[in-house]
PDB file of N, CA and C in Angstrom:
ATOM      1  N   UNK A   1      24.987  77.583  64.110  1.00  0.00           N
ATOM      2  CA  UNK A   1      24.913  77.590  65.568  1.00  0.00           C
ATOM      3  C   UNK A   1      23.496  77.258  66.042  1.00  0.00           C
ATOM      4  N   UNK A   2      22.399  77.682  65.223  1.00  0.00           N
ATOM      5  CA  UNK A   2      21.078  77.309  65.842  1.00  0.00           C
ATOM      6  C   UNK A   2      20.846  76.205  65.691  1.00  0.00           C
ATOM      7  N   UNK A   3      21.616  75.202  65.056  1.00  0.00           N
ATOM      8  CA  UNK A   3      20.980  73.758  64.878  1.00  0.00           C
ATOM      9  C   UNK A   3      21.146  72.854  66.057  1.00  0.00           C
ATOM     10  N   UNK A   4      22.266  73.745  66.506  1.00  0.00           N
ATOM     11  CA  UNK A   4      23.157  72.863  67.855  1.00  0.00           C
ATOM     12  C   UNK A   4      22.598  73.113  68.975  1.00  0.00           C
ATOM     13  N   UNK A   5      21.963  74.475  68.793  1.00  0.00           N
ATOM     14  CA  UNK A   5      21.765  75.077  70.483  1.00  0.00           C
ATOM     15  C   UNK A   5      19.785  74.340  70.213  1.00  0.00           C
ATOM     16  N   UNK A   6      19.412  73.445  68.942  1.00  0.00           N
ATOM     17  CA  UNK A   6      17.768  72.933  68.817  1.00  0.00           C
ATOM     18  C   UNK A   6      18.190  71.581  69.624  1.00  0.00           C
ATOM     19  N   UNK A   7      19.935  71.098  68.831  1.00  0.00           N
ATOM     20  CA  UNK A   7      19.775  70.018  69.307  1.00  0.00           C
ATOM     21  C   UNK A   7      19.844  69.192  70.549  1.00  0.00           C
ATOM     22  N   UNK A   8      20.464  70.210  71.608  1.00  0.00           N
ATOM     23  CA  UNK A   8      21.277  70.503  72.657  1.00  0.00           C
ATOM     24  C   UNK A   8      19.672  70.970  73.537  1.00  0.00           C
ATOM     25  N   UNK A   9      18.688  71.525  72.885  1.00  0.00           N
ATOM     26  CA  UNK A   9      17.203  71.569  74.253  1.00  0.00           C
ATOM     27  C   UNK A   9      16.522  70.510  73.626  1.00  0.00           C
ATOM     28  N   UNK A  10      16.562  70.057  72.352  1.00  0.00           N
ATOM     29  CA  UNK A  10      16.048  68.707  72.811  1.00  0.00           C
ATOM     30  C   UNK A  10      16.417  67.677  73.407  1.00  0.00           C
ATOM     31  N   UNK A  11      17.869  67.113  73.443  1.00  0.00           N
ATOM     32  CA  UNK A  11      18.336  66.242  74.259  1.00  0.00           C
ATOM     33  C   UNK A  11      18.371  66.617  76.065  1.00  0.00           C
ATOM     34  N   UNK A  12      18.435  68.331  76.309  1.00  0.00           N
ATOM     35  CA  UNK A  12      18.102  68.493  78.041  1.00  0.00           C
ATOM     36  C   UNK A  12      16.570  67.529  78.200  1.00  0.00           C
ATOM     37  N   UNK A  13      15.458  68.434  76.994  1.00  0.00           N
ATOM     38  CA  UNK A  13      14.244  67.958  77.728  1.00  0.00           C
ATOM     39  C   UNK A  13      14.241  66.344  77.618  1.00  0.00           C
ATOM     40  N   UNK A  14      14.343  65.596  76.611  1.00  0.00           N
ATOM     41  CA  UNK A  14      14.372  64.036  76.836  1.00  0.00           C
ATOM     42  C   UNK A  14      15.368  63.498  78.072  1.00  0.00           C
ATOM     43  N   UNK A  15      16.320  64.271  78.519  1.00  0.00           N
ATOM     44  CA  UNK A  15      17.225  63.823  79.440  1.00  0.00           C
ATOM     45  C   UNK A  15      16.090  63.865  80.715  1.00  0.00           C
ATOM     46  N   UNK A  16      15.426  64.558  80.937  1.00  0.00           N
ATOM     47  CA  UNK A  16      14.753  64.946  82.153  1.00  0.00           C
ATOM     48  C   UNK A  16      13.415  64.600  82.586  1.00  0.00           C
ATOM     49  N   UNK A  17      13.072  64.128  81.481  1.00  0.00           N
ATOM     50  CA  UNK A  17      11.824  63.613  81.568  1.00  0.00           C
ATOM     51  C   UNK A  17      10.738  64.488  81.081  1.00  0.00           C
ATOM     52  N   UNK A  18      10.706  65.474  80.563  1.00  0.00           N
ATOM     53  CA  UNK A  18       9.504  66.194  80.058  1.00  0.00           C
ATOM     54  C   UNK A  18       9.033  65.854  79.400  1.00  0.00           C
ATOM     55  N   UNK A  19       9.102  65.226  78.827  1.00  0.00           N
ATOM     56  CA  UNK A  19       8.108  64.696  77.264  1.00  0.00           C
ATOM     57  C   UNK A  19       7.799  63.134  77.789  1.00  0.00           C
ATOM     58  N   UNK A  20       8.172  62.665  79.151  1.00  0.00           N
ATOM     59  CA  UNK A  20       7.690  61.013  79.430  1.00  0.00           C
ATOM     60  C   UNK A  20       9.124  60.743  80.330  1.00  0.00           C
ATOM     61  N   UNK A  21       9.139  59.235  80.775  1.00  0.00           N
ATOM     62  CA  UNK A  21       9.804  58.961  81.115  1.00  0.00           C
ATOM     63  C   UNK A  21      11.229  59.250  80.715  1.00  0.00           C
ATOM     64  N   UNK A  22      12.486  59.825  81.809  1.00  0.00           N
ATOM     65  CA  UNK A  22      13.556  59.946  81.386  1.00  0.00           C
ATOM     66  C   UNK A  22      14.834  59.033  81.225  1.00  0.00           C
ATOM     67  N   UNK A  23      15.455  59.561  80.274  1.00  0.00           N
ATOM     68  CA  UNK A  23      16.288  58.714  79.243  1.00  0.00           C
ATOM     69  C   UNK A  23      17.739  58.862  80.164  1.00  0.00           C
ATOM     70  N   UNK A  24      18.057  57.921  80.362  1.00  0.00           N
ATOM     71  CA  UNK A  24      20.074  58.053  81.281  1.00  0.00           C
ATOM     72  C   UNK A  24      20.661  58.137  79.987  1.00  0.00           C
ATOM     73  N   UNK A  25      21.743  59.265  79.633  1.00  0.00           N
ATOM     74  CA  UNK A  25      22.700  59.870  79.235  1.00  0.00           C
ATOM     75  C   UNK A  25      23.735  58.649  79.064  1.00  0.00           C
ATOM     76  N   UNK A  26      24.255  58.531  77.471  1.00  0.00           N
ATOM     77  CA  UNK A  26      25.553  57.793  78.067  1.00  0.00           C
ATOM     78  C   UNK A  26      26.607  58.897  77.577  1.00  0.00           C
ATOM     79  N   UNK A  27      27.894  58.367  78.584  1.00  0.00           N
ATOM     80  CA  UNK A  27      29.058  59.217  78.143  1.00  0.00           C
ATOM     81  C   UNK A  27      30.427  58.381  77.998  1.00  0.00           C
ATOM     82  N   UNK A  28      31.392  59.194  77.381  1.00  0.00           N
ATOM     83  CA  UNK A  28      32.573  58.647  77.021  1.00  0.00           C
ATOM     84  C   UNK A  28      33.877  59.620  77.274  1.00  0.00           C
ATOM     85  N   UNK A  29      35.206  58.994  77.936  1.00  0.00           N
ATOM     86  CA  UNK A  29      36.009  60.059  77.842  1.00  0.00           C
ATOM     87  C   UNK A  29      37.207  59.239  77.968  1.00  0.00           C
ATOM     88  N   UNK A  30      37.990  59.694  77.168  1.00  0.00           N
ATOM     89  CA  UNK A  30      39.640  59.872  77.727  1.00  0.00           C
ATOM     90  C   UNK A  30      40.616  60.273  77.272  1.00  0.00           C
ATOM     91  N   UNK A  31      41.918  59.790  76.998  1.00  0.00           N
ATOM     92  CA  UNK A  31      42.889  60.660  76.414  1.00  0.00           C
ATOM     93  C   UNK A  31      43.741  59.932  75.329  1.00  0.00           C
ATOM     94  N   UNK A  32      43.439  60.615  74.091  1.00  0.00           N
ATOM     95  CA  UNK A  32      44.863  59.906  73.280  1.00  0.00           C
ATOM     96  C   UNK A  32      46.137  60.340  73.180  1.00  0.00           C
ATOM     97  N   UNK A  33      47.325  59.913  73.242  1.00  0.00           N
ATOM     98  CA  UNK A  33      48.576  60.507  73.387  1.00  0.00           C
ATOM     99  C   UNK A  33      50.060  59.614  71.940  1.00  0.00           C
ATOM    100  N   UNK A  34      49.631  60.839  71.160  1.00  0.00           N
ATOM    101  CA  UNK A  34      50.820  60.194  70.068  1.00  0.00           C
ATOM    102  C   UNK A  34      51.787  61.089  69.706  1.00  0.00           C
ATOM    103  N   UNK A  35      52.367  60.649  68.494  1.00  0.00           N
ATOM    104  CA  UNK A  35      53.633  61.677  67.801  1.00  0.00           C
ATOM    105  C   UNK A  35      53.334  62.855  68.406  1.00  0.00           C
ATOM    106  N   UNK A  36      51.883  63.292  68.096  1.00  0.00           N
ATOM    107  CA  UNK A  36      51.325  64.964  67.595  1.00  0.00           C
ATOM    108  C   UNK A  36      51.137  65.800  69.523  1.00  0.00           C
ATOM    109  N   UNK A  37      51.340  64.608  70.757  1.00  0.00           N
ATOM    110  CA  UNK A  37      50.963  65.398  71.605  1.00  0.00           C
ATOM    111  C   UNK A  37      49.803  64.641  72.643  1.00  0.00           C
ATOM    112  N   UNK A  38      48.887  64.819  73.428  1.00  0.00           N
ATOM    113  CA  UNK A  38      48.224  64.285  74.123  1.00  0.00           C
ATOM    114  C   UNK A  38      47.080  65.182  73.775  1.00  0.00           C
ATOM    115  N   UNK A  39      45.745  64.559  73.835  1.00  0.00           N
ATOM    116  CA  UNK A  39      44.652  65.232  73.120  1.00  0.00           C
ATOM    117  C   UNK A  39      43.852  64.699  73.744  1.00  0.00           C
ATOM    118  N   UNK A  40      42.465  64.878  74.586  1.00  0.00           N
ATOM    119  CA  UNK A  40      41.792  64.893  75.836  1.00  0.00           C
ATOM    120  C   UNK A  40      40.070  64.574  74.417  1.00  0.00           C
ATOM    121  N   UNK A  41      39.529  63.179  74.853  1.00  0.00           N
ATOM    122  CA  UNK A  41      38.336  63.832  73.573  1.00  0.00           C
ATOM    123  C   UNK A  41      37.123  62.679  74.928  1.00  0.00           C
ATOM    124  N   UNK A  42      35.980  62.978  73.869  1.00  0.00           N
ATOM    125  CA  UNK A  42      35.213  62.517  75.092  1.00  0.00           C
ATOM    126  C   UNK A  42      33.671  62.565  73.967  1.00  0.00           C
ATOM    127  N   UNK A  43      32.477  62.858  74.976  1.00  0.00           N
ATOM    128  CA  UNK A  43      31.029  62.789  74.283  1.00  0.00           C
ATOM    129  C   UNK A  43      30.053  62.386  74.768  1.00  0.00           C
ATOM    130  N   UNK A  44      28.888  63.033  74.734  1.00  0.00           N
ATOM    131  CA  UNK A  44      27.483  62.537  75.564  1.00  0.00           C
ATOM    132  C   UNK A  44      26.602  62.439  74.800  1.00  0.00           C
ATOM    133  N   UNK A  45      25.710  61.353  75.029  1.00  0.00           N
ATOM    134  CA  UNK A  45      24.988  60.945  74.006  1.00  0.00           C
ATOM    135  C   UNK A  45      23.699  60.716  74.600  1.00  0.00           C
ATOM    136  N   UNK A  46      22.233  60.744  74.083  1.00  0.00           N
ATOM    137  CA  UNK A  46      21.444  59.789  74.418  1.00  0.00           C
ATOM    138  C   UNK A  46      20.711  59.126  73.405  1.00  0.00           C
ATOM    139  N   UNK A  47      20.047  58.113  73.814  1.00  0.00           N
ATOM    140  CA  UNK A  47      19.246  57.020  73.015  1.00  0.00           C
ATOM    141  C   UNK A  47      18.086  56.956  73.299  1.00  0.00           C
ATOM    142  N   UNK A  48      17.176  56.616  72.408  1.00  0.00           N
ATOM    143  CA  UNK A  48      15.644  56.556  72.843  1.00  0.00           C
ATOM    144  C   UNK A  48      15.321  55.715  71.768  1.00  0.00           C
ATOM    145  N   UNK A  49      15.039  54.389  71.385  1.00  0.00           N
ATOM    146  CA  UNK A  49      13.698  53.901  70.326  1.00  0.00           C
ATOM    147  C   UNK A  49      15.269  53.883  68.888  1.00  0.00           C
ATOM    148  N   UNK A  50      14.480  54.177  67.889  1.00  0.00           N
ATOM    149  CA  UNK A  50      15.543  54.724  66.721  1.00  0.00           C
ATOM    150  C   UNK A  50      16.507  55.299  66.777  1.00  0.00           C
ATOM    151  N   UNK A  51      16.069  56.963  67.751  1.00  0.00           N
ATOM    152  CA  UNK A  51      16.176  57.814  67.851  1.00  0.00           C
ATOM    153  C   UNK A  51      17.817  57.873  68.510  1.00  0.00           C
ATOM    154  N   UNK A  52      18.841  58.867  68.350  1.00  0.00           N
ATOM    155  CA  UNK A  52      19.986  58.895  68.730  1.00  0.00           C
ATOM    156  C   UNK A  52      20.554  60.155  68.602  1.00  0.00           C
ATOM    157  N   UNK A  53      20.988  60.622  69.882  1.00  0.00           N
ATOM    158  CA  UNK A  53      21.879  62.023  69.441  1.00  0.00           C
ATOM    159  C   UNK A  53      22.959  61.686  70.158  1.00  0.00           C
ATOM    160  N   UNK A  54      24.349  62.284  69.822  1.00  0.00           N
ATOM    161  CA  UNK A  54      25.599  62.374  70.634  1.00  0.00           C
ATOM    162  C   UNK A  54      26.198  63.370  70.070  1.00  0.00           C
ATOM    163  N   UNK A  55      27.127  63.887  70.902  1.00  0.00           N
ATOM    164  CA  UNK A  55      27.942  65.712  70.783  1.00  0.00           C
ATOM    165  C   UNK A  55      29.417  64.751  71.596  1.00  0.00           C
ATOM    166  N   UNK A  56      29.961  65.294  70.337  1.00  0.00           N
ATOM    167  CA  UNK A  56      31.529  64.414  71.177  1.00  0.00           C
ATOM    168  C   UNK A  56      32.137  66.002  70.851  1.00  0.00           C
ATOM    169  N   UNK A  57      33.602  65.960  71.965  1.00  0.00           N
ATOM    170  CA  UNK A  57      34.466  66.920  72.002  1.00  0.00           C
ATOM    171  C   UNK A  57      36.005  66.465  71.997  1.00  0.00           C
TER     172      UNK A  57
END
């Protein structure tokens, strides 16, 4: 759990600009619907340089 809640304040502060100019968020969402049911998935990500984080749900 602590790796998520490191990775999750570093992507707020780069989102916002604290460390320099801020980074726009990309996101993704919608719904898949098969045999098994309809299932809702999605994810926010940001980018900087190399650098890349995303948390999908």
């Amino acid at each position: 759990m602590r790796p998520v809640a490191i990775l999750l304040t570093l992507a707020l502060l780069a989102g916002c600009g604290a460390d320099g100019e801020p980074v726009q968020p990309t996101m993704n969402a919608g719904v898949a619907v098969g045999a098994g049911g309809v299932h809702p998935y999605g994810g926010v990500g940001l980018h900087r340089g190399p650098f890349s984080v995303f948390m999908g749900f």
